[in-house]
PDB file of N, CA and C in Angstrom:
ATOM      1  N   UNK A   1       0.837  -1.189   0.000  1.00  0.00           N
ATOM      2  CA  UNK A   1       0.000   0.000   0.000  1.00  0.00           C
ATOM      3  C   UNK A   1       0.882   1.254   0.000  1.00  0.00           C
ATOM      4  N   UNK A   2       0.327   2.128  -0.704  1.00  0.00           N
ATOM      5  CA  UNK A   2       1.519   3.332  -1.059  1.00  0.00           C
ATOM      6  C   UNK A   2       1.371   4.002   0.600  1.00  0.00           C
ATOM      7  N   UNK A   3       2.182   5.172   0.704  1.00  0.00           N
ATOM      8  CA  UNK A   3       1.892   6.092   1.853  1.00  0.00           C
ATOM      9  C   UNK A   3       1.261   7.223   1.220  1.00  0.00           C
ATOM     10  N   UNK A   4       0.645   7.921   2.254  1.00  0.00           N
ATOM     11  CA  UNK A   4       0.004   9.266   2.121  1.00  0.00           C
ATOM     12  C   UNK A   4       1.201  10.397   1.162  1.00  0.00           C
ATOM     13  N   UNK A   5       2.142  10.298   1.640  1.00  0.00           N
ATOM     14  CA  UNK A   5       3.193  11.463   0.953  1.00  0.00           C
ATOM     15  C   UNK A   5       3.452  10.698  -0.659  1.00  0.00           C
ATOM     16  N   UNK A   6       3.503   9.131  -0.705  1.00  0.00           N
ATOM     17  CA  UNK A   6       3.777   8.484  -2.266  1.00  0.00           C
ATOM     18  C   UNK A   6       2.641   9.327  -2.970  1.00  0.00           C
ATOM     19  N   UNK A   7       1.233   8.966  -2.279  1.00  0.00           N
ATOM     20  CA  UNK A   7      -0.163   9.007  -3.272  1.00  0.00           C
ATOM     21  C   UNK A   7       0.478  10.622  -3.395  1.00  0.00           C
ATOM     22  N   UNK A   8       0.426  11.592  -2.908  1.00  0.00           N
ATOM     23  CA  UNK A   8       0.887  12.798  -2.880  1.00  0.00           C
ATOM     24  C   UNK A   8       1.994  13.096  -3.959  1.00  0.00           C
ATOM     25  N   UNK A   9       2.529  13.347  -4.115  1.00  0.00           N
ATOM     26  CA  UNK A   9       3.594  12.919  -5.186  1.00  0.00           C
ATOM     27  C   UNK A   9       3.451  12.821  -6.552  1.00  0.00           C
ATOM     28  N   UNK A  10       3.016  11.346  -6.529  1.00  0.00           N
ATOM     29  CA  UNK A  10       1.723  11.330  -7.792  1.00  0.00           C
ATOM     30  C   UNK A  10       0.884  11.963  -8.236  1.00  0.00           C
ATOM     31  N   UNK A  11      -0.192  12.287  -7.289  1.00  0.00           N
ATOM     32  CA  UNK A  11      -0.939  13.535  -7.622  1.00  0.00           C
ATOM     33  C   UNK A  11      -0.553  14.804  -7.947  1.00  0.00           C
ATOM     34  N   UNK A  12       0.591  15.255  -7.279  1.00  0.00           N
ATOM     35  CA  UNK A  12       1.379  16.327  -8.083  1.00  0.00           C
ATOM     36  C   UNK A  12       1.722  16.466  -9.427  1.00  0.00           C
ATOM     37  N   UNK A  13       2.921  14.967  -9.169  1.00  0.00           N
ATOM     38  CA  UNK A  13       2.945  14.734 -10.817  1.00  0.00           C
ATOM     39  C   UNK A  13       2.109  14.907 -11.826  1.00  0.00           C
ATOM     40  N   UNK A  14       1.036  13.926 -11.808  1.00  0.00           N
ATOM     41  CA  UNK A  14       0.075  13.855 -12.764  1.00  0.00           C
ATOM     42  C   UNK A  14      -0.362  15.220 -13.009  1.00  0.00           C
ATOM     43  N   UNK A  15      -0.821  16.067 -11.680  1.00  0.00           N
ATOM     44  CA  UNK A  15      -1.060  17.236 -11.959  1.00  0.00           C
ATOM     45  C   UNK A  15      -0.206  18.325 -12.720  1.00  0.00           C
ATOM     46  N   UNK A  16       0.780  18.558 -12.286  1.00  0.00           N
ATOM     47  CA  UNK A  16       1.964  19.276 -13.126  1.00  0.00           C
ATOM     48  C   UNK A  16       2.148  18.554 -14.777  1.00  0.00           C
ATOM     49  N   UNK A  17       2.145  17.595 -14.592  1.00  0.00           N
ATOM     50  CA  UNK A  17       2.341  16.510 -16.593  1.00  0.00           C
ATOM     51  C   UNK A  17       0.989  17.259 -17.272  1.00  0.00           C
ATOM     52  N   UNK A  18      -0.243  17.541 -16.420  1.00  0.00           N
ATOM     53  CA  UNK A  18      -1.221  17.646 -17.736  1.00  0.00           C
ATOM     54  C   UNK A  18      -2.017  18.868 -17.799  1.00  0.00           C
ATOM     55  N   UNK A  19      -1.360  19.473 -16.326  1.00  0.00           N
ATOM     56  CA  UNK A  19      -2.395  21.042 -16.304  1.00  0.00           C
ATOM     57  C   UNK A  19      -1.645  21.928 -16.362  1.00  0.00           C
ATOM     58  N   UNK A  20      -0.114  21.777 -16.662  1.00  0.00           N
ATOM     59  CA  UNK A  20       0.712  23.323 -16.602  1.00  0.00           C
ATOM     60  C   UNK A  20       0.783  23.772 -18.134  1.00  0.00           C
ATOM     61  N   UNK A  21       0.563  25.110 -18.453  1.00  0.00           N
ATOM     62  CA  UNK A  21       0.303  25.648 -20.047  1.00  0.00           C
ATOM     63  C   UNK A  21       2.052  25.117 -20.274  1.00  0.00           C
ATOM     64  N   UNK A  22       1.590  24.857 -21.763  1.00  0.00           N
ATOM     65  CA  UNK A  22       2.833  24.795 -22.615  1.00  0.00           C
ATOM     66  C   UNK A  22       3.436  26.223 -22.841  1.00  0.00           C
ATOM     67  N   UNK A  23       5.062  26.096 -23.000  1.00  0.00           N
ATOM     68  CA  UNK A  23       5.716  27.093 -23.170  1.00  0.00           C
ATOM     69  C   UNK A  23       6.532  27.129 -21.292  1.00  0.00           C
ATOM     70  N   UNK A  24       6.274  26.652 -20.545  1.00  0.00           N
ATOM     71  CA  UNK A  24       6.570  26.938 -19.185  1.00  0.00           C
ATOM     72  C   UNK A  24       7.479  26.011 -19.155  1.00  0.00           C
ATOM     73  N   UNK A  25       9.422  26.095 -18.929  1.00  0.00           N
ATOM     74  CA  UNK A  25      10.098  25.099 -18.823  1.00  0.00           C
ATOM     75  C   UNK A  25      10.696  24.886 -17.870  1.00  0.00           C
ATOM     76  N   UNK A  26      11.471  26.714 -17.266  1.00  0.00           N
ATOM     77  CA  UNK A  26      11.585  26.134 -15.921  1.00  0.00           C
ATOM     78  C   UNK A  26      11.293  25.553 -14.824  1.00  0.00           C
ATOM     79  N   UNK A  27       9.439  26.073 -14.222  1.00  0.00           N
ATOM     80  CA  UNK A  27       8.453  25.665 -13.481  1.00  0.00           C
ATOM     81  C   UNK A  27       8.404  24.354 -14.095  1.00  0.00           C
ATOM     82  N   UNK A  28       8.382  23.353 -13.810  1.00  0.00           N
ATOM     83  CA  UNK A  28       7.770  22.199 -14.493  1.00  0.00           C
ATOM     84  C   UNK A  28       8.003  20.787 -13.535  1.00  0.00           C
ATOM     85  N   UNK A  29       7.597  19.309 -14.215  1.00  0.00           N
ATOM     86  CA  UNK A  29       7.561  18.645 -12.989  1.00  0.00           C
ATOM     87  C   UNK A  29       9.192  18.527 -12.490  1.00  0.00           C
ATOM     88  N   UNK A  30       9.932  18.607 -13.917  1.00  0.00           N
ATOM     89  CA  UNK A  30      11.517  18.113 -12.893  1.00  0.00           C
ATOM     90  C   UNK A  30      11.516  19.337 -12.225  1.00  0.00           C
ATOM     91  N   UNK A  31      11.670  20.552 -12.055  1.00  0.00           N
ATOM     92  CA  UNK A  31      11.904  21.274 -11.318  1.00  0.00           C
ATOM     93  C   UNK A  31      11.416  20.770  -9.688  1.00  0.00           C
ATOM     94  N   UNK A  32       9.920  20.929  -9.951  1.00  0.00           N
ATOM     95  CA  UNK A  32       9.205  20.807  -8.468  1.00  0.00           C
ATOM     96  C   UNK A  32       9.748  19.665  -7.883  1.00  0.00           C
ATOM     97  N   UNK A  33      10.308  18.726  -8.661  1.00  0.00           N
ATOM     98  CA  UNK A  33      10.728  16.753  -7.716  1.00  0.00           C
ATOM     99  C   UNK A  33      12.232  17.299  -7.236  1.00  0.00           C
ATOM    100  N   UNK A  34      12.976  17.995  -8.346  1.00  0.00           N
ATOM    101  CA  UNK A  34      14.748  18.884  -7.591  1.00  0.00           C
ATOM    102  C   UNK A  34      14.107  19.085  -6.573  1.00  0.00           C
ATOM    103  N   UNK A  35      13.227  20.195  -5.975  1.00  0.00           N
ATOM    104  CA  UNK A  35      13.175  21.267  -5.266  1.00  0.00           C
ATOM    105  C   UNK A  35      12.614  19.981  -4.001  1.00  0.00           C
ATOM    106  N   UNK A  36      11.575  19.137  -4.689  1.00  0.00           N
ATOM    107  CA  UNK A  36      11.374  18.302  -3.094  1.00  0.00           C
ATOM    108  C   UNK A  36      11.925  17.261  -3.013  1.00  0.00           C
ATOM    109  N   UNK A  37      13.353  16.868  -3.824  1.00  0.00           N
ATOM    110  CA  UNK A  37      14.555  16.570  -2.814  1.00  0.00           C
ATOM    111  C   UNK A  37      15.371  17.250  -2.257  1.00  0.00           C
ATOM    112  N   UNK A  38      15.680  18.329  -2.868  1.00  0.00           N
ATOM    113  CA  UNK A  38      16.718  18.933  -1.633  1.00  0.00           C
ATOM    114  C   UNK A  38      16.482  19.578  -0.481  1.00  0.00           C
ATOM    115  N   UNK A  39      14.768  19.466  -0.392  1.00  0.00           N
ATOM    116  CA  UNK A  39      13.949  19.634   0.462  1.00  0.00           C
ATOM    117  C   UNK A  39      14.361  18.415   1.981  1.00  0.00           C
ATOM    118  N   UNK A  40      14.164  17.216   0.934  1.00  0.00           N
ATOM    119  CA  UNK A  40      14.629  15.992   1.904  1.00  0.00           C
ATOM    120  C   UNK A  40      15.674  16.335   2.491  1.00  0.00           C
ATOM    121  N   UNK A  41      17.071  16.175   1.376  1.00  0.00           N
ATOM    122  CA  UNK A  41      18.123  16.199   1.776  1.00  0.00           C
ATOM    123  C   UNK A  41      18.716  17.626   3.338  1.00  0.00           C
ATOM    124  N   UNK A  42      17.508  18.803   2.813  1.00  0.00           N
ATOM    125  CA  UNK A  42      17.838  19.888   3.869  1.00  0.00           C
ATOM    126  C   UNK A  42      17.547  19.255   5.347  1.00  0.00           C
ATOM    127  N   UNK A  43      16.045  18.821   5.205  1.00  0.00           N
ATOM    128  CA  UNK A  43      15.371  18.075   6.382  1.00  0.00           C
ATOM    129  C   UNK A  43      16.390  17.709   7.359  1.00  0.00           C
ATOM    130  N   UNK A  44      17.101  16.154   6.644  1.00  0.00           N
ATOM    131  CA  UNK A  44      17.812  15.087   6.950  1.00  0.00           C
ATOM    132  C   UNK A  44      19.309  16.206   7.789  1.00  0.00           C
ATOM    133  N   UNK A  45      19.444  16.999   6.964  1.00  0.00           N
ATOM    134  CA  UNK A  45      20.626  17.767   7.552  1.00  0.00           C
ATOM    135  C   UNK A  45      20.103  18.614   8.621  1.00  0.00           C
ATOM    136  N   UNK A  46      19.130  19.229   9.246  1.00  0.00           N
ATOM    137  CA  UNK A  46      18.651  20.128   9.764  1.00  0.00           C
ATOM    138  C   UNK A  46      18.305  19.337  10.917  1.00  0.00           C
ATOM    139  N   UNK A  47      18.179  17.952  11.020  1.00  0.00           N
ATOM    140  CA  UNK A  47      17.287  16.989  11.780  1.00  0.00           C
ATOM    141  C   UNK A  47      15.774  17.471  12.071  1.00  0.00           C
ATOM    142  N   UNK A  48      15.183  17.912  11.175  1.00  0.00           N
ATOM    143  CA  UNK A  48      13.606  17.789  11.365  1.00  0.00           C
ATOM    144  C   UNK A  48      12.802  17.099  12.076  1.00  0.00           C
ATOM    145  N   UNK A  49      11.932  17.365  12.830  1.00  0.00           N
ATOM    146  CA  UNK A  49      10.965  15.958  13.164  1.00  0.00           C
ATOM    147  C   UNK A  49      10.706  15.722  12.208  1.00  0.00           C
ATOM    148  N   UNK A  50       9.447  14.090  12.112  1.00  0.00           N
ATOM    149  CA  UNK A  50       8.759  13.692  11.206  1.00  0.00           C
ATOM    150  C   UNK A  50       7.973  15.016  11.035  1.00  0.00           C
ATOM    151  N   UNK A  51       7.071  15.663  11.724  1.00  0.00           N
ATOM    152  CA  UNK A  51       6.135  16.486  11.077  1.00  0.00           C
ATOM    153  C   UNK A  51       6.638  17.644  10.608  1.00  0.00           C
ATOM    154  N   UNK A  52       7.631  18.270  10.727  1.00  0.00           N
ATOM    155  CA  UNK A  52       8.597  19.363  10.283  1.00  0.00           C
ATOM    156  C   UNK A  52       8.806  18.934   8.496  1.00  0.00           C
ATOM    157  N   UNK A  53       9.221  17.900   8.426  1.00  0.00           N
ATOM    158  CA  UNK A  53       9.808  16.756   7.500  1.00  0.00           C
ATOM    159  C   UNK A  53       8.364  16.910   6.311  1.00  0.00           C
ATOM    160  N   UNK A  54       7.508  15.763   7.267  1.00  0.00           N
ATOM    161  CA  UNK A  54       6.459  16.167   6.499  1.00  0.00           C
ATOM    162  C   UNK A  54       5.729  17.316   5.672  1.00  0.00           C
ATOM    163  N   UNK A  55       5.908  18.392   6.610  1.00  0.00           N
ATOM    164  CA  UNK A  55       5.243  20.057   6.265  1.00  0.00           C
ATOM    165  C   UNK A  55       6.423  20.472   5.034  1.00  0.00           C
ATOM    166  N   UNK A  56       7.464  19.979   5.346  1.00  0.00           N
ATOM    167  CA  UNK A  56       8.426  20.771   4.181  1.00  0.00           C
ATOM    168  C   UNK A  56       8.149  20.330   2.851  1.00  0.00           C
ATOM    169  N   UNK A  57       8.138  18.602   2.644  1.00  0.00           N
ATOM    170  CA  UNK A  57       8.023  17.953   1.718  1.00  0.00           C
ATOM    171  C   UNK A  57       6.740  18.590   1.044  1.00  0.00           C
ATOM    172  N   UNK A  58       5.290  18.459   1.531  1.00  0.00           N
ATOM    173  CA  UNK A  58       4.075  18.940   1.229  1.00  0.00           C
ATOM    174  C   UNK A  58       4.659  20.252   0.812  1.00  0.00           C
ATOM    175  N   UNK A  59       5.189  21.384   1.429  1.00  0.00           N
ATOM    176  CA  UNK A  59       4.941  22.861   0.554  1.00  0.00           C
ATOM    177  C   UNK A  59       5.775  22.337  -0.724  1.00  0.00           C
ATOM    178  N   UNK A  60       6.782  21.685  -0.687  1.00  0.00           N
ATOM    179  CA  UNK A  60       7.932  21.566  -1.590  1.00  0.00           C
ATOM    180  C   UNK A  60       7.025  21.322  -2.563  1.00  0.00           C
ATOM    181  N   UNK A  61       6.737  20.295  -2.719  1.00  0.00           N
ATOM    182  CA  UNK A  61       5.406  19.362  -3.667  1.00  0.00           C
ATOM    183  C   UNK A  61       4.645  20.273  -4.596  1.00  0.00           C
ATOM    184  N   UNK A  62       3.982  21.344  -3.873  1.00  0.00           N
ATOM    185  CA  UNK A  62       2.920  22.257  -4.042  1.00  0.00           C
ATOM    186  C   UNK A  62       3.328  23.788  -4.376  1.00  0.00           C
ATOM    187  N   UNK A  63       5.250  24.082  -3.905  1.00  0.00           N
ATOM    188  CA  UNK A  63       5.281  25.337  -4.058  1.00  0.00           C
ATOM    189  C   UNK A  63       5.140  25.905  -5.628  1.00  0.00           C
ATOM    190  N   UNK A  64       4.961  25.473  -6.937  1.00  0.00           N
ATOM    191  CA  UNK A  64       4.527  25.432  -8.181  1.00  0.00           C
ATOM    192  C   UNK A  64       3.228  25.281  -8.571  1.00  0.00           C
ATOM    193  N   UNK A  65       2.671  24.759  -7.795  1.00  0.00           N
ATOM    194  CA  UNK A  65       0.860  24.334  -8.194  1.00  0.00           C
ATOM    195  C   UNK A  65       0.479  25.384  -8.883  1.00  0.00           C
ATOM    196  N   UNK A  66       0.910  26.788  -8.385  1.00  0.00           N
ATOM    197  CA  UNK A  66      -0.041  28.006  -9.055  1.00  0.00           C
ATOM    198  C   UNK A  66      -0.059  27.997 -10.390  1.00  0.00           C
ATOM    199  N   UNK A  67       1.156  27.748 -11.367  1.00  0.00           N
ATOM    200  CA  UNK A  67       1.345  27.783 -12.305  1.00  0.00           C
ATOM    201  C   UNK A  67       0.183  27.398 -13.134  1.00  0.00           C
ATOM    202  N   UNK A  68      -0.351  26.284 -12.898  1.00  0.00           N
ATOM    203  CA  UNK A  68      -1.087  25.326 -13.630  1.00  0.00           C
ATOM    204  C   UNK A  68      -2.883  26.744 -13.424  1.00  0.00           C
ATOM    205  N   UNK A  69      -2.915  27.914 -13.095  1.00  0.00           N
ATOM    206  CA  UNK A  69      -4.237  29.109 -13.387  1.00  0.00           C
ATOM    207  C   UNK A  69      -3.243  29.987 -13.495  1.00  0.00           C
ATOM    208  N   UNK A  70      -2.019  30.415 -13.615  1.00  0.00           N
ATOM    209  CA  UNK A  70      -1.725  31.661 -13.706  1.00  0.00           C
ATOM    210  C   UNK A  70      -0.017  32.199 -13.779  1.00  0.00           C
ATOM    211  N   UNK A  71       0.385  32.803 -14.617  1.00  0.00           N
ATOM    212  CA  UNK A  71       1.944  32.791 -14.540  1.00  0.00           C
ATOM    213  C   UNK A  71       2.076  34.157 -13.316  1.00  0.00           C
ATOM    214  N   UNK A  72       1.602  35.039 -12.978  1.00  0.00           N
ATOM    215  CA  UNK A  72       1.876  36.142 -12.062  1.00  0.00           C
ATOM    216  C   UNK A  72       0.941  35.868 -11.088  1.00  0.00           C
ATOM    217  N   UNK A  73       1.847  36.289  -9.733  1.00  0.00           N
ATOM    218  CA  UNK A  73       1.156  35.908  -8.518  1.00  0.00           C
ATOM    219  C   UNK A  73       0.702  34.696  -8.399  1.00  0.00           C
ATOM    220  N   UNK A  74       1.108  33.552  -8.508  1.00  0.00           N
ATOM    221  CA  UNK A  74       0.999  32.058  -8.341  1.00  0.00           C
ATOM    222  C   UNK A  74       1.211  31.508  -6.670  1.00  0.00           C
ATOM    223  N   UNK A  75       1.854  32.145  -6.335  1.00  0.00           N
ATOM    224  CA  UNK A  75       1.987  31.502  -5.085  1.00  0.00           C
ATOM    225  C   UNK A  75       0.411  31.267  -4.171  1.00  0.00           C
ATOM    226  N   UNK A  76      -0.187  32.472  -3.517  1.00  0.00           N
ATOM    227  CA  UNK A  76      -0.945  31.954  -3.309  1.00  0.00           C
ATOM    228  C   UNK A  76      -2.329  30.932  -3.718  1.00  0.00           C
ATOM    229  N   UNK A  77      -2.223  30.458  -5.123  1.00  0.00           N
ATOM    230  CA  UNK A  77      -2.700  29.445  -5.939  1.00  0.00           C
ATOM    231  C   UNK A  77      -2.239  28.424  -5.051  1.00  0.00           C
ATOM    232  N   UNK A  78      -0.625  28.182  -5.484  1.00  0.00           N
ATOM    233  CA  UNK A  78      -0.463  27.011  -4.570  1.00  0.00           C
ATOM    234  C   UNK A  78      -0.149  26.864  -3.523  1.00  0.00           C
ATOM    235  N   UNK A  79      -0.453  27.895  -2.804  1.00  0.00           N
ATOM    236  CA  UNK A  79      -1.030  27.154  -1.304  1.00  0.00           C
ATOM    237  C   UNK A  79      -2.069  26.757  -0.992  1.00  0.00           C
ATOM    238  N   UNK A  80      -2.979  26.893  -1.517  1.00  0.00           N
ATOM    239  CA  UNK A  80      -4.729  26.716  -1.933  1.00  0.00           C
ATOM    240  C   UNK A  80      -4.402  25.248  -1.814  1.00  0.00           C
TER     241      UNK A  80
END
Protein backbone atom coordinates (compact mmCIF):
# COMPACT_ATOMS: atom_id res chain seq x y z
CA UNK A 1 0.00 0.00 0.00
CA UNK A 2 1.52 3.33 -1.06
CA UNK A 3 1.89 6.09 1.85
CA UNK A 4 0.00 9.27 2.12
CA UNK A 5 3.19 11.46 0.95
CA UNK A 6 3.78 8.48 -2.27
CA UNK A 7 -0.16 9.01 -3.27
CA UNK A 8 0.89 12.80 -2.88
CA UNK A 9 3.59 12.92 -5.19
CA UNK A 10 1.72 11.33 -7.79
CA UNK A 11 -0.94 13.54 -7.62
CA UNK A 12 1.38 16.33 -8.08
CA UNK A 13 2.95 14.73 -10.82
CA UNK A 14 0.07 13.86 -12.76
CA UNK A 15 -1.06 17.24 -11.96
CA UNK A 16 1.96 19.28 -13.13
CA UNK A 17 2.34 16.51 -16.59
CA UNK A 18 -1.22 17.65 -17.74
CA UNK A 19 -2.40 21.04 -16.30
CA UNK A 20 0.71 23.32 -16.60
CA UNK A 21 0.30 25.65 -20.05
CA UNK A 22 2.83 24.80 -22.62
CA UNK A 23 5.72 27.09 -23.17
CA UNK A 24 6.57 26.94 -19.18
CA UNK A 25 10.10 25.10 -18.82
CA UNK A 26 11.58 26.13 -15.92
CA UNK A 27 8.45 25.66 -13.48
CA UNK A 28 7.77 22.20 -14.49
CA UNK A 29 7.56 18.65 -12.99
CA UNK A 30 11.52 18.11 -12.89
CA UNK A 31 11.90 21.27 -11.32
CA UNK A 32 9.20 20.81 -8.47
CA UNK A 33 10.73 16.75 -7.72
CA UNK A 34 14.75 18.88 -7.59
CA UNK A 35 13.17 21.27 -5.27
CA UNK A 36 11.37 18.30 -3.09
CA UNK A 37 14.56 16.57 -2.81
CA UNK A 38 16.72 18.93 -1.63
CA UNK A 39 13.95 19.63 0.46
CA UNK A 40 14.63 15.99 1.90
CA UNK A 41 18.12 16.20 1.78
CA UNK A 42 17.84 19.89 3.87
CA UNK A 43 15.37 18.07 6.38
CA UNK A 44 17.81 15.09 6.95
CA UNK A 45 20.63 17.77 7.55
CA UNK A 46 18.65 20.13 9.76
CA UNK A 47 17.29 16.99 11.78
CA UNK A 48 13.61 17.79 11.36
CA UNK A 49 10.97 15.96 13.16
CA UNK A 50 8.76 13.69 11.21
CA UNK A 51 6.13 16.49 11.08
CA UNK A 52 8.60 19.36 10.28
CA UNK A 53 9.81 16.76 7.50
CA UNK A 54 6.46 16.17 6.50
CA UNK A 55 5.24 20.06 6.27
CA UNK A 56 8.43 20.77 4.18
CA UNK A 57 8.02 17.95 1.72
CA UNK A 58 4.07 18.94 1.23
CA UNK A 59 4.94 22.86 0.55
CA UNK A 60 7.93 21.57 -1.59
CA UNK A 61 5.41 19.36 -3.67
CA UNK A 62 2.92 22.26 -4.04
CA UNK A 63 5.28 25.34 -4.06
CA UNK A 64 4.53 25.43 -8.18
CA UNK A 65 0.86 24.33 -8.19
CA UNK A 66 -0.04 28.01 -9.05
CA UNK A 67 1.34 27.78 -12.30
CA UNK A 68 -1.09 25.33 -13.63
CA UNK A 69 -4.24 29.11 -13.39
CA UNK A 70 -1.72 31.66 -13.71
CA UNK A 71 1.94 32.79 -14.54
CA UNK A 72 1.88 36.14 -12.06
CA UNK A 73 1.16 35.91 -8.52
CA UNK A 74 1.00 32.06 -8.34
CA UNK A 75 1.99 31.50 -5.09
CA UNK A 76 -0.94 31.95 -3.31
CA UNK A 77 -2.70 29.44 -5.94
CA UNK A 78 -0.46 27.01 -4.57
CA UNK A 79 -1.03 27.15 -1.30
CA UNK A 80 -4.73 26.72 -1.93
Amino acid sequence: MKSDLKLLEDYVRNLLNTRLPDGLFYHGTGHTFRVYESASLYADLEGLTSKERSLLKVAALFHDTGFIKQYSHNEEIGVQ
